[in-house]
N, C-alpha and C. Protein backbone atom coordinates (compact mmCIF):
# COMPACT_ATOMS: atom_id res chain seq x y z
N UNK A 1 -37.91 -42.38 -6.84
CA UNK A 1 -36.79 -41.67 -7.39
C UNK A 1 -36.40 -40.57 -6.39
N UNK A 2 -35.10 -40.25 -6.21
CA UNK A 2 -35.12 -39.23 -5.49
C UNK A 2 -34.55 -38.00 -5.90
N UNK A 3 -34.44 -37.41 -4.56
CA UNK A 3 -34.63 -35.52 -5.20
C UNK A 3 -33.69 -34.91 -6.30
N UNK A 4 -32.88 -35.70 -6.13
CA UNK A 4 -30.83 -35.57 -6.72
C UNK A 4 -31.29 -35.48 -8.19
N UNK A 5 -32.00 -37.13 -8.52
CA UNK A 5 -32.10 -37.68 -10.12
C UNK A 5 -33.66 -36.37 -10.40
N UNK A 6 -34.48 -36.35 -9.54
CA UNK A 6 -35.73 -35.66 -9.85
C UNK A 6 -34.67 -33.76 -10.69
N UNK A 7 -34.22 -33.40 -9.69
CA UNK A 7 -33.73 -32.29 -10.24
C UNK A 7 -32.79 -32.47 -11.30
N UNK A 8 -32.05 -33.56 -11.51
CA UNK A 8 -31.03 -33.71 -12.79
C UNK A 8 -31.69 -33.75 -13.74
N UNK A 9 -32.94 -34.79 -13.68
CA UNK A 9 -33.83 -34.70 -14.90
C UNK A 9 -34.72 -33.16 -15.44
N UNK A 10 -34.98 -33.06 -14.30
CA UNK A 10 -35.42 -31.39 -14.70
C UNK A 10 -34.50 -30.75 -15.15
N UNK A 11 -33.27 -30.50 -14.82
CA UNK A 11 -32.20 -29.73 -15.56
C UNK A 11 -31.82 -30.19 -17.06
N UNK A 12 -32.01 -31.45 -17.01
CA UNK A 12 -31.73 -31.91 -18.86
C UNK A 12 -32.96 -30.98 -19.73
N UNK A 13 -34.24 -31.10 -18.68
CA UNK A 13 -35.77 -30.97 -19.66
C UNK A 13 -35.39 -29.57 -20.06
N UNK A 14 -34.96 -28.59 -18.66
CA UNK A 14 -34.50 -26.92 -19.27
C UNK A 14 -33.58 -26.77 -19.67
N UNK A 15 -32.61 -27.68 -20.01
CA UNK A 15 -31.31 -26.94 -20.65
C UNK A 15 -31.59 -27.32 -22.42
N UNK A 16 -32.72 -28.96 -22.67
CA UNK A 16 -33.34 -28.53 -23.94
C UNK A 16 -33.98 -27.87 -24.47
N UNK A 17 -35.23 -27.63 -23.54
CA UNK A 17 -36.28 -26.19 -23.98
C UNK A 17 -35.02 -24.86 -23.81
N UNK A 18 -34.39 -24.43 -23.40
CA UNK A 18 -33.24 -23.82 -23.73
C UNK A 18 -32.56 -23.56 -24.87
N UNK A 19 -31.86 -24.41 -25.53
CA UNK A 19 -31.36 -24.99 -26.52
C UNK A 19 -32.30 -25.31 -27.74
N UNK A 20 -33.36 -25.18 -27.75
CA UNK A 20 -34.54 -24.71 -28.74
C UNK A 20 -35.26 -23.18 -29.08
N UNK A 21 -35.06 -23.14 -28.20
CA UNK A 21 -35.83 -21.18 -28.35
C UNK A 21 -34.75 -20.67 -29.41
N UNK A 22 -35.51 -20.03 -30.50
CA UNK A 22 -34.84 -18.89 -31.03
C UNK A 22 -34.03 -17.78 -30.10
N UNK A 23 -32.91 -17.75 -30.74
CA UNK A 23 -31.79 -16.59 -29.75
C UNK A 23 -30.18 -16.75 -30.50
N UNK A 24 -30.21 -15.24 -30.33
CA UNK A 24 -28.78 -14.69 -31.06
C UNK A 24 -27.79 -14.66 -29.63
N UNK A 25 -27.54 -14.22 -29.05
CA UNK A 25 -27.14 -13.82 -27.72
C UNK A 25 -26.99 -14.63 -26.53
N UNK A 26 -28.40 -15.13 -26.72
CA UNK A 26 -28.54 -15.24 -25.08
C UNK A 26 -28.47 -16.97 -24.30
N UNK A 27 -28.05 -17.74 -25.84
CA UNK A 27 -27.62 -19.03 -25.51
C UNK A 27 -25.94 -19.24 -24.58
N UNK A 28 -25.24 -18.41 -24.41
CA UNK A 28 -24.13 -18.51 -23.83
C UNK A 28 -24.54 -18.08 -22.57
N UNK A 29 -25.51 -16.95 -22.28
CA UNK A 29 -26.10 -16.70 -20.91
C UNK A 29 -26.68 -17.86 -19.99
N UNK A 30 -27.27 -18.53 -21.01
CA UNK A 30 -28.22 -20.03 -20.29
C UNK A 30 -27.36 -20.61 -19.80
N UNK A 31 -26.35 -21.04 -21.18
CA UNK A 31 -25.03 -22.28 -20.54
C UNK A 31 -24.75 -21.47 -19.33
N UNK A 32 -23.87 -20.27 -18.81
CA UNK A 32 -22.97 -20.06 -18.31
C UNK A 32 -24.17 -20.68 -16.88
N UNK A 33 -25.61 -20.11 -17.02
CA UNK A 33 -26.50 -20.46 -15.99
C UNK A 33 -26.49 -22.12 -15.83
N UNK A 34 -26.85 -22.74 -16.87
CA UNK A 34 -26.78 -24.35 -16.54
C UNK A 34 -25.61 -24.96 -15.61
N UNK A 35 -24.57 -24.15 -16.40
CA UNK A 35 -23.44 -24.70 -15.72
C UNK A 35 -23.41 -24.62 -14.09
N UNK A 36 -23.30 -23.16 -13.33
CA UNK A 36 -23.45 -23.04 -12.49
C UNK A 36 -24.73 -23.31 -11.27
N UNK A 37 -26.04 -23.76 -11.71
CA UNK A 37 -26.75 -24.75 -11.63
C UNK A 37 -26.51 -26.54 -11.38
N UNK A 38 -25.69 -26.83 -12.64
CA UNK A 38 -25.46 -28.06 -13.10
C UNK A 38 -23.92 -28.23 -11.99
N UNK A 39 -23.55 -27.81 -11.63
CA UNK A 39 -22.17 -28.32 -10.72
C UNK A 39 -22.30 -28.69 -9.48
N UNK A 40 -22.97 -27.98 -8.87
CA UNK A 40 -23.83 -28.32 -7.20
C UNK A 40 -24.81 -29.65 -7.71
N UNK A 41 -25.57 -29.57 -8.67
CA UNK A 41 -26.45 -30.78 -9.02
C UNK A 41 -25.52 -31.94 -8.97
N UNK A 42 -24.83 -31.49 -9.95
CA UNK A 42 -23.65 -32.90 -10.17
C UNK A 42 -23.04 -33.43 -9.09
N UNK A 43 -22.62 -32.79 -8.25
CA UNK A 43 -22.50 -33.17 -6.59
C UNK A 43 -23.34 -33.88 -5.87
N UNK A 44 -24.83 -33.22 -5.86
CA UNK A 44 -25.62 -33.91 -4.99
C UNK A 44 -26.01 -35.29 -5.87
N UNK A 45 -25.95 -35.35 -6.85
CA UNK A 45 -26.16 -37.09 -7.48
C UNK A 45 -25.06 -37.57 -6.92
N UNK A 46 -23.88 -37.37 -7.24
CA UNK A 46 -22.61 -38.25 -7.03
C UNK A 46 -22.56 -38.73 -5.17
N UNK A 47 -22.86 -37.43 -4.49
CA UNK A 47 -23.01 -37.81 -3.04
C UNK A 47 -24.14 -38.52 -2.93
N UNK A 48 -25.23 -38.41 -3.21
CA UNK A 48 -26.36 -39.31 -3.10
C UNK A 48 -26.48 -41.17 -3.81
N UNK A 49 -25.84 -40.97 -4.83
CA UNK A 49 -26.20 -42.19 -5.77
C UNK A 49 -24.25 -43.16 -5.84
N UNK A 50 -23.63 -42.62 -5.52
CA UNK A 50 -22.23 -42.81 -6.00
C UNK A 50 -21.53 -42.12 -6.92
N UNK A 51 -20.05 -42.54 -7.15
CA UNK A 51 -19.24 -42.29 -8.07
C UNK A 51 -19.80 -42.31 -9.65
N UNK A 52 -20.39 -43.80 -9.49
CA UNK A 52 -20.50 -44.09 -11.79
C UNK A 52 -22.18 -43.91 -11.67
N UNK A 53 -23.04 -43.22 -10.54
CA UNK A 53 -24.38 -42.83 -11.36
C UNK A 53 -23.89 -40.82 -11.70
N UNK A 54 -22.77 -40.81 -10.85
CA UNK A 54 -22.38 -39.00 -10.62
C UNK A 54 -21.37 -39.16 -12.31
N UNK A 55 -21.11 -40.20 -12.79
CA UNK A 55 -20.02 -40.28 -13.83
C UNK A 55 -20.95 -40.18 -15.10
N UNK A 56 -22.55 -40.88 -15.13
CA UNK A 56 -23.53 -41.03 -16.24
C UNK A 56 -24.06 -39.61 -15.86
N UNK A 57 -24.48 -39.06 -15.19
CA UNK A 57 -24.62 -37.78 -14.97
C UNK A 57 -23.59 -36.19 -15.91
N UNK A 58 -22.60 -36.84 -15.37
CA UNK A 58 -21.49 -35.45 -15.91
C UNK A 58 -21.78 -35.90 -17.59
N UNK A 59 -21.56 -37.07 -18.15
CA UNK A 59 -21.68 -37.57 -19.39
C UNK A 59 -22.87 -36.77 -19.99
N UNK A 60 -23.82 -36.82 -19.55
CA UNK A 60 -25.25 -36.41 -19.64
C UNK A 60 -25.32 -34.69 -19.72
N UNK A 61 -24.50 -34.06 -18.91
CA UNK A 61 -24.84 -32.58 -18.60
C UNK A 61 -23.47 -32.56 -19.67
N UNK A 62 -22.48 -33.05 -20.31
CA UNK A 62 -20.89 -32.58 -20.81
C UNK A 62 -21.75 -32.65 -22.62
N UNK A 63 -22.55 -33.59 -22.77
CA UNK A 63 -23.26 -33.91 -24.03
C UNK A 63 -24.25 -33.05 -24.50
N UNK A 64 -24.84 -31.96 -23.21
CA UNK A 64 -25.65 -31.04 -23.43
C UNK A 64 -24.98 -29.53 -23.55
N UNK A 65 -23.88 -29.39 -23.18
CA UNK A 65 -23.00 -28.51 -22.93
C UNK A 65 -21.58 -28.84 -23.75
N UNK A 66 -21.79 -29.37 -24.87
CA UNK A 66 -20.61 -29.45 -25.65
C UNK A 66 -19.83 -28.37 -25.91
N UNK A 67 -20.85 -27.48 -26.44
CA UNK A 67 -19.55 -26.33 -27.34
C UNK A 67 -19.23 -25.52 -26.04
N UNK A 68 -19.55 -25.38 -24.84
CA UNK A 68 -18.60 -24.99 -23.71
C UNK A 68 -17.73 -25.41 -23.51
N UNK A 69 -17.58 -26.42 -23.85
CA UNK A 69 -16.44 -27.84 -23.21
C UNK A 69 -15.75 -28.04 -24.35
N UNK A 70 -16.13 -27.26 -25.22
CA UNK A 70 -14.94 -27.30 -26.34
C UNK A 70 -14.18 -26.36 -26.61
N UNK A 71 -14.86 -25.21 -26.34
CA UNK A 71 -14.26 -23.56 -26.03
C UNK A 71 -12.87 -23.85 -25.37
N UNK A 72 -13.67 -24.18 -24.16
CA UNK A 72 -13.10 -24.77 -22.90
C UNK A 72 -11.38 -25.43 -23.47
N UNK A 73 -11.98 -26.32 -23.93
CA UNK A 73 -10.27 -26.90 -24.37
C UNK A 73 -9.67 -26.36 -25.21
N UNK A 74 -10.23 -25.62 -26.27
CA UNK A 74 -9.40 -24.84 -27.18
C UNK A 74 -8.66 -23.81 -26.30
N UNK A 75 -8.84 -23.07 -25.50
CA UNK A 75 -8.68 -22.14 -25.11
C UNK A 75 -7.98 -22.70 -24.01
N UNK A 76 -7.62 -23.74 -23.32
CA UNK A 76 -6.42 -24.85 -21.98
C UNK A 76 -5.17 -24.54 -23.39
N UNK A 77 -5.52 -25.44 -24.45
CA UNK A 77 -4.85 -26.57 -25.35
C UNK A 77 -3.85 -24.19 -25.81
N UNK A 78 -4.38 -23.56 -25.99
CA UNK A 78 -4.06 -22.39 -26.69
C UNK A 78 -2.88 -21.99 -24.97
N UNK A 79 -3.26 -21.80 -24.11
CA UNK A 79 -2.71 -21.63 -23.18
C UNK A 79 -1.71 -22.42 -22.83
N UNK A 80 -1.82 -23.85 -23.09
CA UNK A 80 -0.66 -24.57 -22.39
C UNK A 80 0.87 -24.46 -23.01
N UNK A 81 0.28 -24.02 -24.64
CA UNK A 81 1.40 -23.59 -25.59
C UNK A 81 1.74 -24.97 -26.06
């Protein structure tokens, strides 16, 4: 396996132990961290493995990071008018 998928998988394992800890606060701190973590990752799979293993990837990190990505569009969809 290589280093790309080794660290993607590690990033799924901490963004669940994440997403389990008791916390009022400090779950939007993690995401904002996953994310910026998770975007350079998402790169080095897609450059390493291709286009559709970098496409099961984003699927993978967008499914763990939902309610960002929903913020996210409420707040395009509120802007675009």
């Amino acid at each position: 396996m290589t280093l790309s998928l080794v660290l993607a998988f590690l990033w799924i394992v901490v963004a669940n132990v994440l997403g389990m800890l008791p916390s009022r606060h400090s779950h939007w701190l993690a995401a904002y961290v996953l994310i910026a973590l998770g975007v350079p990752l998402l790169g080095f799979v897609t450059y390493e493995h291709g286009p559709w293993v970098g496409l099961v990837a984003l699927a993978a990190g967008a499914s763990i990071l939902r309610w960002p990505l929903l913020y996210l569009g409420r707040w395009l969809t509120r802007r675009g008018g």
